[in-house]
N, C-alpha and C. Protein backbone atom coordinates (compact mmCIF):
# COMPACT_ATOMS: atom_id res chain seq x y z
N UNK A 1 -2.53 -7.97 7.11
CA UNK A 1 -2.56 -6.90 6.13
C UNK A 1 -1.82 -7.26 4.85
N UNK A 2 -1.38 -8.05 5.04
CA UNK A 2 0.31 -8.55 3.51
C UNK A 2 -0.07 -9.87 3.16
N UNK A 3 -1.36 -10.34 3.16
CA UNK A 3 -1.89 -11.39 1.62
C UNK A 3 -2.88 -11.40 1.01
N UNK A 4 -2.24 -12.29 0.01
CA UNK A 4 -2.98 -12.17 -1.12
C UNK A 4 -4.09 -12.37 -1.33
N UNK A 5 -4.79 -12.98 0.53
CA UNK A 5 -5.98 -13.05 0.14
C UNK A 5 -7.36 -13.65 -1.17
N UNK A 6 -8.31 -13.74 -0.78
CA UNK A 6 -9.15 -13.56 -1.78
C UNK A 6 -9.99 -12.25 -1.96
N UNK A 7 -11.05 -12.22 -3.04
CA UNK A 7 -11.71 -11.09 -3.15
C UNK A 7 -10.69 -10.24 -4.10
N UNK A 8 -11.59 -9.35 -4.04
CA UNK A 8 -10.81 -8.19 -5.73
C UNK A 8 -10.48 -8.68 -6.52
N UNK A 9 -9.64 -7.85 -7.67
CA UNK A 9 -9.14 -8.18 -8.50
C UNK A 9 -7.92 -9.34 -8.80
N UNK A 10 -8.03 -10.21 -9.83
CA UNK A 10 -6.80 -11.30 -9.57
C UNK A 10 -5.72 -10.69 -9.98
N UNK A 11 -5.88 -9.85 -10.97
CA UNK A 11 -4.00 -8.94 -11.34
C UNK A 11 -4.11 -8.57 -10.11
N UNK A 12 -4.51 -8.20 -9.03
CA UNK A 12 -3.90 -7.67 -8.21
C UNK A 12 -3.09 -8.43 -6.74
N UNK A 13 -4.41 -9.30 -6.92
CA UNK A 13 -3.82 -10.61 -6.18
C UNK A 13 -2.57 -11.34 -6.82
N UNK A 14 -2.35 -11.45 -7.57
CA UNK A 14 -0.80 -11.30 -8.31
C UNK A 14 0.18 -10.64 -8.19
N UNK A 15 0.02 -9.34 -8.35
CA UNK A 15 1.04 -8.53 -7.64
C UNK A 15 1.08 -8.35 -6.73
N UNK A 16 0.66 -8.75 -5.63
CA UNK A 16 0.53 -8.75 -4.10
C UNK A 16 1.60 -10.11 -3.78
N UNK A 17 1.37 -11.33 -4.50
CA UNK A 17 1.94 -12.64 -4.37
C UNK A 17 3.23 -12.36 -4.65
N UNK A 18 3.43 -11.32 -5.71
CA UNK A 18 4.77 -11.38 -6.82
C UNK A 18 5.71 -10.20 -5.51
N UNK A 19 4.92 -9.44 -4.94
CA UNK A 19 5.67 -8.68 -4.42
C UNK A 19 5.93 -9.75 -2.88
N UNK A 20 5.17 -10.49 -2.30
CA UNK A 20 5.40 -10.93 -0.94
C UNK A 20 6.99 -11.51 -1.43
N UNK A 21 6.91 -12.22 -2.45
CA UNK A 21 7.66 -13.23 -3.00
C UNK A 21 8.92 -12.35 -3.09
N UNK A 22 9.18 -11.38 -3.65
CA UNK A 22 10.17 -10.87 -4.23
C UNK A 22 10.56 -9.53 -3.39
N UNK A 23 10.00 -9.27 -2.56
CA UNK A 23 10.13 -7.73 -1.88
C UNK A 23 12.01 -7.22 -1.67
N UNK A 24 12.75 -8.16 -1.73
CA UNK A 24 13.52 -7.99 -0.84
C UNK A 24 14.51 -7.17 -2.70
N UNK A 25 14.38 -7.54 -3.87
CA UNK A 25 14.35 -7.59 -4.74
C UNK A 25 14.37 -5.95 -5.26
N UNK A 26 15.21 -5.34 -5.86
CA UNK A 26 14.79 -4.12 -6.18
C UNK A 26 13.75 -4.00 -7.30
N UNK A 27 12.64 -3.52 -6.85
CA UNK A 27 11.11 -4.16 -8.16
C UNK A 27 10.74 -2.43 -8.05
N UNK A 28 10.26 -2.43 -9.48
CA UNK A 28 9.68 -1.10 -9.88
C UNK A 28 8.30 -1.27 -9.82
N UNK A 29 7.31 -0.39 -9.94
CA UNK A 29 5.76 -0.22 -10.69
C UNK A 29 5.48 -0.91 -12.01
N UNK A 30 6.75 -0.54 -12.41
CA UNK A 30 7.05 -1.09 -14.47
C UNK A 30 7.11 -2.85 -14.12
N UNK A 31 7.77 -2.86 -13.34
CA UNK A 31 8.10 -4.75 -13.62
C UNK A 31 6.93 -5.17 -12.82
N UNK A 32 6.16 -4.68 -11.38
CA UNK A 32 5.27 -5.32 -10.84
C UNK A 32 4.10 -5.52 -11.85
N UNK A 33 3.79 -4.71 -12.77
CA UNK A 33 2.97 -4.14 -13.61
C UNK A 33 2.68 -5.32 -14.56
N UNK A 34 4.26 -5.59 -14.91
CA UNK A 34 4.63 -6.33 -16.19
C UNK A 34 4.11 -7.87 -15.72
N UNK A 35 3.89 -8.59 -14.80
CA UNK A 35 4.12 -9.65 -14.04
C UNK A 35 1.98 -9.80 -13.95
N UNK A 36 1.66 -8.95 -14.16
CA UNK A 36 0.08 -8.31 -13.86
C UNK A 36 -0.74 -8.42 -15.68
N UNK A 37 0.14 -8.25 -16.53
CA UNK A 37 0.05 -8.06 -17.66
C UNK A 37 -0.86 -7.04 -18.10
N UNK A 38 -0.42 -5.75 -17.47
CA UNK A 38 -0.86 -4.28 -17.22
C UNK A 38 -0.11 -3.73 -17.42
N UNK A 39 -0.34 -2.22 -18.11
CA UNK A 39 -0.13 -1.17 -18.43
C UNK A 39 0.55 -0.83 -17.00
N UNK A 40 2.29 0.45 -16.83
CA UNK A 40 2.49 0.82 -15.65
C UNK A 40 0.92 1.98 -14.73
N UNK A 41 0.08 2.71 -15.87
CA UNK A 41 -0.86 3.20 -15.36
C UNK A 41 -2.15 2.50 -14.68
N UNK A 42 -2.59 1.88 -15.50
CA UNK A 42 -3.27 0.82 -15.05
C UNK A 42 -3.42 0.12 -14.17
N UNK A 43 -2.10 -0.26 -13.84
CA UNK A 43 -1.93 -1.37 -12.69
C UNK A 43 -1.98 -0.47 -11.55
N UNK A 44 -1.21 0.51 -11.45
CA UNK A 44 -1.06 1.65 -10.35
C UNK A 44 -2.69 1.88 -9.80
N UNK A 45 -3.52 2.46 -10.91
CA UNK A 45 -4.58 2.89 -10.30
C UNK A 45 -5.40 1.65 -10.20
N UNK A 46 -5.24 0.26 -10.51
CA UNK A 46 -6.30 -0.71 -10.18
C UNK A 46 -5.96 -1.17 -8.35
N UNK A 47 -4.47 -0.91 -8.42
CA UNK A 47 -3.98 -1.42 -6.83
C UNK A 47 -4.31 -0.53 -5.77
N UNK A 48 -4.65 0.99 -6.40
CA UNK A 48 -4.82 1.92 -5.46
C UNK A 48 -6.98 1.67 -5.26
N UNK A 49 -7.13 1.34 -6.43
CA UNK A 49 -8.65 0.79 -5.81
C UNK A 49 -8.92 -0.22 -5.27
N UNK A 50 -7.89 -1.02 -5.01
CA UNK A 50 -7.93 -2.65 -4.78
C UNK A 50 -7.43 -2.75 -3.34
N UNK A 51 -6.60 -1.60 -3.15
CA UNK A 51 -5.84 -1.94 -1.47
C UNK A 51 -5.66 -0.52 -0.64
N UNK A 52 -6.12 0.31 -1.49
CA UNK A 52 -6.35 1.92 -0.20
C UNK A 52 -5.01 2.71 -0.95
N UNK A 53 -3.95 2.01 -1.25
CA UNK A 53 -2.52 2.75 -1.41
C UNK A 53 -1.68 2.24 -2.52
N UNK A 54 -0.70 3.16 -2.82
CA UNK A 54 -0.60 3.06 -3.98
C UNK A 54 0.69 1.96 -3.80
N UNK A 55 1.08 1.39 -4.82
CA UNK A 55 1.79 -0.49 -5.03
C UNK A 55 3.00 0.10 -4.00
N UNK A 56 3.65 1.55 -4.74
CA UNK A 56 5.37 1.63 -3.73
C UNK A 56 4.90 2.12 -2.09
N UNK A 57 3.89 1.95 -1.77
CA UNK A 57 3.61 2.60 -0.24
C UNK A 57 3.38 1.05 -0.08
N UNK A 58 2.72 0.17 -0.39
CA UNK A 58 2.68 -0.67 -0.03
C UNK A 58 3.49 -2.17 -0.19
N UNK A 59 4.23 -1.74 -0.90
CA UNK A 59 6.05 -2.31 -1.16
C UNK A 59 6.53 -1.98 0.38
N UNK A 60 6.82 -0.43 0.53
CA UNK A 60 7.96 -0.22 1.56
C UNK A 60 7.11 -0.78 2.66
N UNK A 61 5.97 -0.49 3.14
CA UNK A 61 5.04 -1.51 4.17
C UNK A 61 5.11 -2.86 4.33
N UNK A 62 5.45 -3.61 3.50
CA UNK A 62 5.80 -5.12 3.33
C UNK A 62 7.54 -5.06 3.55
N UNK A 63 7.90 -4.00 3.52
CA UNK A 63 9.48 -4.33 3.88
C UNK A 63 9.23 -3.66 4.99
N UNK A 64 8.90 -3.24 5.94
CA UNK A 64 9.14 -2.70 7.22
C UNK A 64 8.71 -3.98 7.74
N UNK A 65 7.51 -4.67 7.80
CA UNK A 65 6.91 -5.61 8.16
C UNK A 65 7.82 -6.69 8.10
N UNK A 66 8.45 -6.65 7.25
CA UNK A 66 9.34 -8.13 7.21
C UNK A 66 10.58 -7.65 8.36
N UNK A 67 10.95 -6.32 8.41
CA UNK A 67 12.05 -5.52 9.21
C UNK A 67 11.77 -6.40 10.36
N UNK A 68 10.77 -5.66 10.40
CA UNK A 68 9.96 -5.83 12.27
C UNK A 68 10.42 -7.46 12.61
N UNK A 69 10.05 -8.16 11.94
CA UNK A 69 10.57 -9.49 12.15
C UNK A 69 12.13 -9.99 12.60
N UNK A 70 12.46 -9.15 11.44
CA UNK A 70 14.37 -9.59 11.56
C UNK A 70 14.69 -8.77 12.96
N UNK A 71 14.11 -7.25 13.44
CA UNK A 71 14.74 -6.56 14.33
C UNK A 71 14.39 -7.71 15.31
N UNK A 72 12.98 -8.24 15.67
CA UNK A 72 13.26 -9.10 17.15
C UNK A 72 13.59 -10.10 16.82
N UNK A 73 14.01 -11.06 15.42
CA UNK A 73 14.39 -12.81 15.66
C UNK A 73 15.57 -12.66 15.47
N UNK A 74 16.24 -11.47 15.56
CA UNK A 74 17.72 -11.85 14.80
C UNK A 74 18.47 -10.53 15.74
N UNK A 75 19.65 -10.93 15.72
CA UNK A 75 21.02 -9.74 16.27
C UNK A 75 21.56 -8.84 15.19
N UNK A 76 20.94 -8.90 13.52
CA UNK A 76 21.82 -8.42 12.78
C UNK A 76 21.69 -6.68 12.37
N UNK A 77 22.84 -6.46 12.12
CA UNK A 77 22.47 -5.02 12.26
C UNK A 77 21.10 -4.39 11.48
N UNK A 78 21.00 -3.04 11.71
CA UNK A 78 19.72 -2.51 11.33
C UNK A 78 20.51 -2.35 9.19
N UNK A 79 21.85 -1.87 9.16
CA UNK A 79 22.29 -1.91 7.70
C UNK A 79 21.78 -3.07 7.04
N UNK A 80 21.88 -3.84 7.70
CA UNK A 80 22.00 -5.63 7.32
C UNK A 80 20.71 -6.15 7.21
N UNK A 81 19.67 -5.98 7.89
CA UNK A 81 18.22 -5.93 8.01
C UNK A 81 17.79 -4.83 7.00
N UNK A 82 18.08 -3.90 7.19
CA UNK A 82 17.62 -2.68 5.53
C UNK A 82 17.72 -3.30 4.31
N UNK A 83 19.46 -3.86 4.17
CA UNK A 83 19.77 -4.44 2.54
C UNK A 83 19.09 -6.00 2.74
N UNK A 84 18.69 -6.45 3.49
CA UNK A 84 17.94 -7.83 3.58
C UNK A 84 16.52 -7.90 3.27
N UNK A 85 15.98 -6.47 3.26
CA UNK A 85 14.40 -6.18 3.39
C UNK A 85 14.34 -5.58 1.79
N UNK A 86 15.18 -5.43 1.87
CA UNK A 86 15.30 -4.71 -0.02
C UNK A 86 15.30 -3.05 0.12
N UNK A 87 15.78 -2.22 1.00
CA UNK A 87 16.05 -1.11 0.95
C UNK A 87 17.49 -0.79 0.87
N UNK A 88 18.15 0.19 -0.40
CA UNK A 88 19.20 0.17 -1.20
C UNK A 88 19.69 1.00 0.15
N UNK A 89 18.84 1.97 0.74
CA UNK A 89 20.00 3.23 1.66
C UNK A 89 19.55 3.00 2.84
N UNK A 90 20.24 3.01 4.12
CA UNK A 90 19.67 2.75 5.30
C UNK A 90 19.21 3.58 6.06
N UNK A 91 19.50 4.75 5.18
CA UNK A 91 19.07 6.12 5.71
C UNK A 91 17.55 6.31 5.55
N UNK A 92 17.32 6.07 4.33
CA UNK A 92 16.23 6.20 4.00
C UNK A 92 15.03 4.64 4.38
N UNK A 93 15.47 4.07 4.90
CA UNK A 93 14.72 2.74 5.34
C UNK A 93 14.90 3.34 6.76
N UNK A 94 15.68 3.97 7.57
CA UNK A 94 15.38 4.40 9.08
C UNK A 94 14.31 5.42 8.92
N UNK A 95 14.30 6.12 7.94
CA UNK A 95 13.50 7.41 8.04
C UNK A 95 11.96 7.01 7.59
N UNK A 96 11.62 5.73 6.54
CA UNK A 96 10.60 5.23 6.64
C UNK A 96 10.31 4.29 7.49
N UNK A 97 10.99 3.79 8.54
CA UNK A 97 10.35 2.82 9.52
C UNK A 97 9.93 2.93 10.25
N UNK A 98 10.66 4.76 10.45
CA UNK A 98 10.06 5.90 12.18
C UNK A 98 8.77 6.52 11.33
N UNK A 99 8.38 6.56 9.75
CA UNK A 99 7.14 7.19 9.28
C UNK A 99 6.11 5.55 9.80
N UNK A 100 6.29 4.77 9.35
CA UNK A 100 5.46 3.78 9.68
C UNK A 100 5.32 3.38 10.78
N UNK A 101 6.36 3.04 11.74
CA UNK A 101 5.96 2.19 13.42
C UNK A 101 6.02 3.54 14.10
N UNK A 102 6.85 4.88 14.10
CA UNK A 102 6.65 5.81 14.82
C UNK A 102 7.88 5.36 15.89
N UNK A 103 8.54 4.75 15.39
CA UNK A 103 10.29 4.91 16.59
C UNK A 103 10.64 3.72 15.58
N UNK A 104 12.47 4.54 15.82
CA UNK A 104 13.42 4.03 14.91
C UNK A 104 13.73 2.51 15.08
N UNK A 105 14.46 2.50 14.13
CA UNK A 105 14.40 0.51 13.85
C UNK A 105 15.46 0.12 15.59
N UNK A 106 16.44 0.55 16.00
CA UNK A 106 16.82 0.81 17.37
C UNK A 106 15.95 0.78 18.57
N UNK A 107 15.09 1.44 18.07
CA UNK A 107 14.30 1.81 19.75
C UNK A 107 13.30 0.14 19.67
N UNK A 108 12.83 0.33 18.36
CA UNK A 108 11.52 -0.66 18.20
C UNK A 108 12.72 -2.23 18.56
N UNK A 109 13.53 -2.31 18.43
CA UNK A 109 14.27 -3.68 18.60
C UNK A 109 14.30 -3.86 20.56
N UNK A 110 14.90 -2.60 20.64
CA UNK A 110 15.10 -2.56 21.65
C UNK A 110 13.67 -2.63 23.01
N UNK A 111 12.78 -1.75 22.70
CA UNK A 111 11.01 -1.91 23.05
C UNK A 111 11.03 -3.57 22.79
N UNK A 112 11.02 -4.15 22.00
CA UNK A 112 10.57 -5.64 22.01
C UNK A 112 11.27 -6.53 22.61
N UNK A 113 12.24 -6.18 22.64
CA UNK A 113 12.88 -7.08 23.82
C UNK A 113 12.68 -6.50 25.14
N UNK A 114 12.01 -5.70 25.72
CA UNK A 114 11.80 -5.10 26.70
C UNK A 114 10.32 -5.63 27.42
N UNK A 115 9.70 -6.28 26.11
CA UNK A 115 8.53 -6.56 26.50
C UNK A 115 8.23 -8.26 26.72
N UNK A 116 9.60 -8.91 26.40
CA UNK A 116 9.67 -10.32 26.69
C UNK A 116 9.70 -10.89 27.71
């Protein structure tokens, strides 16, 4: 689901590269945009025709995804894995990781090692 693929648009395949590259990075719409050499409107609605969702839904999706990784290859805390994935509050990176996998960054660490 998280490359750049071929097909569609190449600004977009750009900001797809720029974000794999940089996710961890606090990046706006404005700078992904800028990197696209697009307008912040523009770019928004070319990515939302280009990939189903709009660039920051599919930002925090590329940081859960990278989560998911650190929760089973690594011991480090879920704080430490949040500010590593590029989410500033860990509150709010627990509360989007249970919207996306559907159980908290805890349970899902814990489930995967359960299944080894």
């Amino acid at each position: 689901p998280f490359s750049s693929g071929t097909g569609g648009d190449e600004r977009i395949r750009t900001a797809i590269g720029y974000m794999m590259k940089h996710f961890a990075e606090p990046l706006s719409v404005e700078r992904i945009a800028k990197e696209c050499s697009l307008s912040e409107s523009r770019f928004a609605h070319l990515f939302q025709a280009n990939t189903g969702v709009s660039p920051s839904r599919y930002l925090d999706s590329l940081r859960i995804w990278k989560a998911q990784e650190l929760l089973i290859g690594t011991a480090k805390s879920v704080k430490e894995i949040s500010a590593e994935v590029g989410f500033r509050d860990p509150l709010y990176f627990s509360r989007a990781f249970r919207r996306k996998v559907a159980s908290s960054p805890k349970d899902f660490r814990k489930d995967s090692r359960r299944v080894e």
